[in-house]
Each structure stands twice: as C-alpha cells, then as structure tokens.
Protein backbone atom coordinates (compact mmCIF):
# COMPACT_ATOMS: atom_id res chain seq x y z
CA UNK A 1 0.00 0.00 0.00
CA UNK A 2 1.34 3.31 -1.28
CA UNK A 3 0.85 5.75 1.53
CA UNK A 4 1.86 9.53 1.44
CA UNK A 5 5.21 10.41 3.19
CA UNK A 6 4.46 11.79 6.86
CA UNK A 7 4.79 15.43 7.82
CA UNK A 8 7.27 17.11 9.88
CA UNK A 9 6.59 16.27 13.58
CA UNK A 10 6.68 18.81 15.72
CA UNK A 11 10.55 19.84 17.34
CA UNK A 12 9.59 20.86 20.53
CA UNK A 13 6.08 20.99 22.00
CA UNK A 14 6.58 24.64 23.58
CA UNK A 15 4.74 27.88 22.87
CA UNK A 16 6.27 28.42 19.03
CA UNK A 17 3.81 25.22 18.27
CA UNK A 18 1.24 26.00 15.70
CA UNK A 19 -1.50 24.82 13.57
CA UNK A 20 -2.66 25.03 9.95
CA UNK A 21 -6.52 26.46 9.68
CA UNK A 22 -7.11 24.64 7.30
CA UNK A 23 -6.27 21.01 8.38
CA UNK A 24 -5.14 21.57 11.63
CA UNK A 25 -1.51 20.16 11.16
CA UNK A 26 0.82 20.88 14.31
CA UNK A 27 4.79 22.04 13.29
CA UNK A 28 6.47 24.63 14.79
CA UNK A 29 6.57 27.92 13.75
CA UNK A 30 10.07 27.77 11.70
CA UNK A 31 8.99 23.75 10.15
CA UNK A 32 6.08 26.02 8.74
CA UNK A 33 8.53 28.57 7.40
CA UNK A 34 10.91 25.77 6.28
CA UNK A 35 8.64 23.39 4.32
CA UNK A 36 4.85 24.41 4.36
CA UNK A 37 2.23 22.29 5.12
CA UNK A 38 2.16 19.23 3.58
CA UNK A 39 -1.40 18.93 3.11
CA UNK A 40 -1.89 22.74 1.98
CA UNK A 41 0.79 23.33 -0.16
CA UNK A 42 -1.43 25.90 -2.35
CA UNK A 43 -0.65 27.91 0.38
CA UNK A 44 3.04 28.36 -0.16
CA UNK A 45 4.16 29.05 2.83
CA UNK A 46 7.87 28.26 2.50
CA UNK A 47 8.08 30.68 0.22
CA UNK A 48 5.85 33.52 1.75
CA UNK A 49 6.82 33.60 5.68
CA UNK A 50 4.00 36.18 6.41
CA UNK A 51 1.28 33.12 5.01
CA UNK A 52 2.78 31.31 8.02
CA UNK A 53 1.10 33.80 10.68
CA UNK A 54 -1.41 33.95 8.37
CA UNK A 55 -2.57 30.46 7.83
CA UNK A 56 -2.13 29.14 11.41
CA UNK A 57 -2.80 29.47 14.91
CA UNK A 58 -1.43 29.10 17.85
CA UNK A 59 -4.96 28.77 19.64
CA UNK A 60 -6.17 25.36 19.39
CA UNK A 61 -7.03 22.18 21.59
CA UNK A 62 -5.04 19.02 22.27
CA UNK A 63 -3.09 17.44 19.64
CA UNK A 64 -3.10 14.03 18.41
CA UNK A 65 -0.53 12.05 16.75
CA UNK A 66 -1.74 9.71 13.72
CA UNK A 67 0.28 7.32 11.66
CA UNK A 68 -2.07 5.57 9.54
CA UNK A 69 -4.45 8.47 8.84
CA UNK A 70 -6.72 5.73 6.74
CA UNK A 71 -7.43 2.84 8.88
CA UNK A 72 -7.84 5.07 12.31
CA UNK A 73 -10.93 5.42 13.61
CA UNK A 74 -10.04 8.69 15.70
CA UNK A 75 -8.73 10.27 12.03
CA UNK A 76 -11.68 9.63 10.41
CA UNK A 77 -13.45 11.06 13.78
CA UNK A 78 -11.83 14.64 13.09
CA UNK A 79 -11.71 14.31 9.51
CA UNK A 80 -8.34 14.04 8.46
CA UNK A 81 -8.77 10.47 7.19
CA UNK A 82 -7.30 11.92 3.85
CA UNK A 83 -4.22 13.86 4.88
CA UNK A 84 -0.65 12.56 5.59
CA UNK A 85 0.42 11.46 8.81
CA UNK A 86 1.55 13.51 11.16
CA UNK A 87 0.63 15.49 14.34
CA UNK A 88 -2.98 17.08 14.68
CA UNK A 89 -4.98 19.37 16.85
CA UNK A 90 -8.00 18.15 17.81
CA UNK A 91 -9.92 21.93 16.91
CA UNK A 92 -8.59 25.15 16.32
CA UNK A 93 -10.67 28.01 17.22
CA UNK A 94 -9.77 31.09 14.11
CA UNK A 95 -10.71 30.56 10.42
CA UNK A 96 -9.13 31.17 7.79
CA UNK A 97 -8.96 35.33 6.37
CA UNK A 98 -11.56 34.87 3.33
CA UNK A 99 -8.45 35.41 0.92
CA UNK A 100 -7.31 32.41 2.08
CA UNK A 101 -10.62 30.80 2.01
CA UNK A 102 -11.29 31.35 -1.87
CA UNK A 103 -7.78 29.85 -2.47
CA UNK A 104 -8.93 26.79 -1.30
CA UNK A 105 -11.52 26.95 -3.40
CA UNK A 106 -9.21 27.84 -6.16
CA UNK A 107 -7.33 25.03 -5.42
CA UNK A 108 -10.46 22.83 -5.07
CA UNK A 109 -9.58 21.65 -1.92
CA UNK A 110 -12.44 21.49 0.96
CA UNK A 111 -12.27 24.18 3.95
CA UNK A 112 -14.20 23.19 6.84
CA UNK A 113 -14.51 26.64 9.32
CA UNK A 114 -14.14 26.09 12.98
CA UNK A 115 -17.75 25.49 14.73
CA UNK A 116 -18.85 28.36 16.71
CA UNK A 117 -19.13 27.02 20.44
C-alpha cells in the first residue's frame, strides 16, 4: 500500500507550536517557514513567511498524533482520514482570512470553518 510520506513532527512541544486552519496540522513555527504544510501546499508558505502567521494558529485544543491516517478510527473522527500522517490538533478556534478561504476553493480543496461554540 502506497501511503503519502508523513509530515514534519513537531521539534519541541513549547509555545512556538502551531497549527494550519485549514487542516489543523501541528509544526512549529520555523517547520512552517521551512517546508509548508504538507497537506496545503497551495498555500506556499515556504516561500511567503507572512502566510505562516497567516494560515495558522497558535490557539487550538489538544493534539493528536496519527500514523495511519486511513485505517484510524479517531482520524476519520476529526476528519483528516485523507491527509498525511503527522501530528494534529483536535480543533482550532480562528478561520481562515476569506483570501485564504477562496484559495482553497481555487485550489479545489475542501475548507471546513471552525464550529462556533
């Protein structure tokens, strides 16, 4: 089975931690910088470092760590069945800027907003 090469996990797990908006990967600040996200890579933030503040967060809720994104239950759960494995928040609590929003849709790639609690 041909599965997708695994993101970046996270350095450290101190206060530079940070998570995409749009799938809620975890990387620290500077692995953001370095290499993007590796599910959003429409996003280009390696090569635009102000996308990096712009398309995460460092407000969101637990993280979970998932190596076989397609046959977990708890990935499926939070709906990153489809992305690479990696490190996850559970919920981040910002959406994306609506710039950022219609290049998703550009991209044809699904953006799910945070609920409203």
């Amino acid at each position: 089975m041909g599965s997708a090469p695994p993101a970046q996990i996270p350095t450290s797990f101190g206060h530079e931690l940070r998570a995409c908006l749009r799938c809620r990967l975890v990387k620290t600040y500077d692995q953001f910088r370095e290499s993007g996200c590796e599910n959003c890579p429409f996003f280009k933030m390696d090569e635009d470092y102000e996308r990096v503040a712009d398309c995460t967060t460092p407000n969101f809720t637990g993280i979970i760590s998932v190596m076989d994104p397609t046959r977990s239950w708890a990935a499926r759960w939070l709906r990153i069945g489809r992305f690479v494995p990696g490190c996850y928040t559970l919920a981040v609590s910002e959406a994306l800027s609506e710039d950022l929003q219609n290049l998703c849709e550009d991209a044809r790639v699904q953006y799910i907003p945070p609920k409203r609690i």
